[in-house]
C-alpha atoms as a PDB file:
ATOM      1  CA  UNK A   1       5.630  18.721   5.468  1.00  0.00           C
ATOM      2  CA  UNK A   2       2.124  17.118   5.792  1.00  0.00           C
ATOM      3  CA  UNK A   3       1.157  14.483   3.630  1.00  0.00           C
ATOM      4  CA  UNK A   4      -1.493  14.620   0.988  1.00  0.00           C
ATOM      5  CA  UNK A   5      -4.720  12.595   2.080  1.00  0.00           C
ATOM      6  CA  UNK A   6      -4.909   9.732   0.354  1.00  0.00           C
ATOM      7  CA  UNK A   7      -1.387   9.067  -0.676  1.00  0.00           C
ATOM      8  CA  UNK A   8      -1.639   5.970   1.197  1.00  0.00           C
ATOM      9  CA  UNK A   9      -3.141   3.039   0.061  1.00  0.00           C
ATOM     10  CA  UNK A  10      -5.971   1.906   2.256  1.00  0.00           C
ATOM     11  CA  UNK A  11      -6.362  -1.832   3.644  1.00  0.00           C
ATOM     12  CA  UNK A  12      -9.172  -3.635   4.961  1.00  0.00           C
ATOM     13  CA  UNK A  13      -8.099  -6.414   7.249  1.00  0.00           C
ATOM     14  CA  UNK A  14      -9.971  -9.772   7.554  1.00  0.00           C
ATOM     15  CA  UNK A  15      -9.322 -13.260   9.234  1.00  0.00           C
ATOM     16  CA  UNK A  16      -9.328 -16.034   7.093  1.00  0.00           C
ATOM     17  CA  UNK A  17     -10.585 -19.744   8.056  1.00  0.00           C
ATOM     18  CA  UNK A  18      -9.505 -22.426   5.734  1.00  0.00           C
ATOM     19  CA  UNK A  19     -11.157 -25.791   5.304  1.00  0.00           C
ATOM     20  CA  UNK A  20      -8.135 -27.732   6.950  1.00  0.00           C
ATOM     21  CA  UNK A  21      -9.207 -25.315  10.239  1.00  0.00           C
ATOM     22  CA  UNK A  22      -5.878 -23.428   9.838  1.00  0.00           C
ATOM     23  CA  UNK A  23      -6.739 -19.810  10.490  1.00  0.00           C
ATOM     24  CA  UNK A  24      -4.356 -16.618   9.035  1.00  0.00           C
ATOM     25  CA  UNK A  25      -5.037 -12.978  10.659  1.00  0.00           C
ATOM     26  CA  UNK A  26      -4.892  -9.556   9.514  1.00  0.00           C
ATOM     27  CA  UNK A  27      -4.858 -10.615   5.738  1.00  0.00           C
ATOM     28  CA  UNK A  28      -4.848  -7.104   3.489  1.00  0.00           C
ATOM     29  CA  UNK A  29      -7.267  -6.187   0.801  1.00  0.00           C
ATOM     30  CA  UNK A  30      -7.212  -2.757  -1.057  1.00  0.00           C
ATOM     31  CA  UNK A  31     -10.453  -1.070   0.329  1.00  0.00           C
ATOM     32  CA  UNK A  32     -10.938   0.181  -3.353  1.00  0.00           C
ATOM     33  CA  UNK A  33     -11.569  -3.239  -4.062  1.00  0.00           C
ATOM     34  CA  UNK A  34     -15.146  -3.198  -1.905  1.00  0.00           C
ATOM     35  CA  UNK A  35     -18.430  -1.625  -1.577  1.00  0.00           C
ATOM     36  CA  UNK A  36     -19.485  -2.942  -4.634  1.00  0.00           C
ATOM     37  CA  UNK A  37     -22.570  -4.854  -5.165  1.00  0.00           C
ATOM     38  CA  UNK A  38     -20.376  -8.049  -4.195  1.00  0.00           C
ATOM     39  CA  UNK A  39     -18.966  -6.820  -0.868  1.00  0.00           C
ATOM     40  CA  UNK A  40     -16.502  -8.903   0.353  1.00  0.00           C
ATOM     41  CA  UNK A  41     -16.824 -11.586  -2.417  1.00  0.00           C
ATOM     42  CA  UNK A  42     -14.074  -9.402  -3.992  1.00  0.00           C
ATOM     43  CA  UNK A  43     -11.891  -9.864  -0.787  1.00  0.00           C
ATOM     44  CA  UNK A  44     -12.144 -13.466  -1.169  1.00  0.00           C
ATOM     45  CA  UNK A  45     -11.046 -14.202  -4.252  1.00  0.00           C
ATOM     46  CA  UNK A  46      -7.889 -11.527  -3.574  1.00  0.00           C
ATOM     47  CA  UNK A  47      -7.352 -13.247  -0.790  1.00  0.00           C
ATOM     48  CA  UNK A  48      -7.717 -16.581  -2.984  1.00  0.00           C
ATOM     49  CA  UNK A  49      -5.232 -14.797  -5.660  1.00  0.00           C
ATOM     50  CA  UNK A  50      -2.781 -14.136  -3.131  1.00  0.00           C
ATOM     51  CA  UNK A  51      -2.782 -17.387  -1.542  1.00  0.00           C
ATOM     52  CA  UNK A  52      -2.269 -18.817  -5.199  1.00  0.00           C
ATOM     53  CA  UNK A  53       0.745 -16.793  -5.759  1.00  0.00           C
ATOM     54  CA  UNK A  54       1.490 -17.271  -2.132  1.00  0.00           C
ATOM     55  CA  UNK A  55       1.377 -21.429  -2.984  1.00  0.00           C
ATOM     56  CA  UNK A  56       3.507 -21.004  -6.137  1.00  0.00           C
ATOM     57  CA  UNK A  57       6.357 -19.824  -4.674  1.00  0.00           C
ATOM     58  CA  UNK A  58       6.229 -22.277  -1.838  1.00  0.00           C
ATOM     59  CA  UNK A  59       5.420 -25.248  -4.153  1.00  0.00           C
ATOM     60  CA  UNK A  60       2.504 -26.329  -2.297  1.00  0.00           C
ATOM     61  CA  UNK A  61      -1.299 -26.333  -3.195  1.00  0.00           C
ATOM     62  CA  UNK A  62      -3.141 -23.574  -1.994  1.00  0.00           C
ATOM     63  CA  UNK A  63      -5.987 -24.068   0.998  1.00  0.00           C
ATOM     64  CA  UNK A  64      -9.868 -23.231   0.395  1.00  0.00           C
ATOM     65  CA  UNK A  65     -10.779 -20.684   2.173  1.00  0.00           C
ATOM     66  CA  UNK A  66     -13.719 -21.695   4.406  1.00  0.00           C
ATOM     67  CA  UNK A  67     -14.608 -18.356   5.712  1.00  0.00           C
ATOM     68  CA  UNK A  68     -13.545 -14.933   6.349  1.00  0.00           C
ATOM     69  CA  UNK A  69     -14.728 -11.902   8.326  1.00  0.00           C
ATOM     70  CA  UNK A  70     -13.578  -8.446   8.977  1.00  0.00           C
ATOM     71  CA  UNK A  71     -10.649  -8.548  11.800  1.00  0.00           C
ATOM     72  CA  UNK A  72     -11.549  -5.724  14.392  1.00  0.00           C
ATOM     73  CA  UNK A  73     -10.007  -2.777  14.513  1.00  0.00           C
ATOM     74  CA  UNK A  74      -8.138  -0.735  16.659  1.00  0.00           C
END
């Protein structure tokens, strides 16, 4: 049976540069989340909200993100 189009939550993928230089890849953010007037402002702070949560649960302080960019897709 096909599936029904848009069943499946869509991601946008970006790269992520902290401040310490670290670097994480391929980080998801719901695409409903942009196009907005802000753009990809919201994708930082989800990306900041799930490197909070992310820093919770490892019991270390979370990085500042430096900079982040779409990652290129396939």
């Amino acid at each position: 049976m096909a599936k029904k189009p848009g069943s499946k939550a869509e991601f946008i993928l970006f790269d992520v540069t902290y401040e310490d230089g670290s670097q994480r890849s391929n980080r998801r953010v719901p695409a409903q989340l942009l196009g907005g007037l802000d753009g990809d402002l919201a994708a930082k702070a989800e990306i900041e909200a799930q490197d909070r949560k992310i820093a919770e649960m490892s019991q270390l302080a979370p990085l500042s993100i430096k900079s982040l960019k779409r990652a290129k897709t396939k």
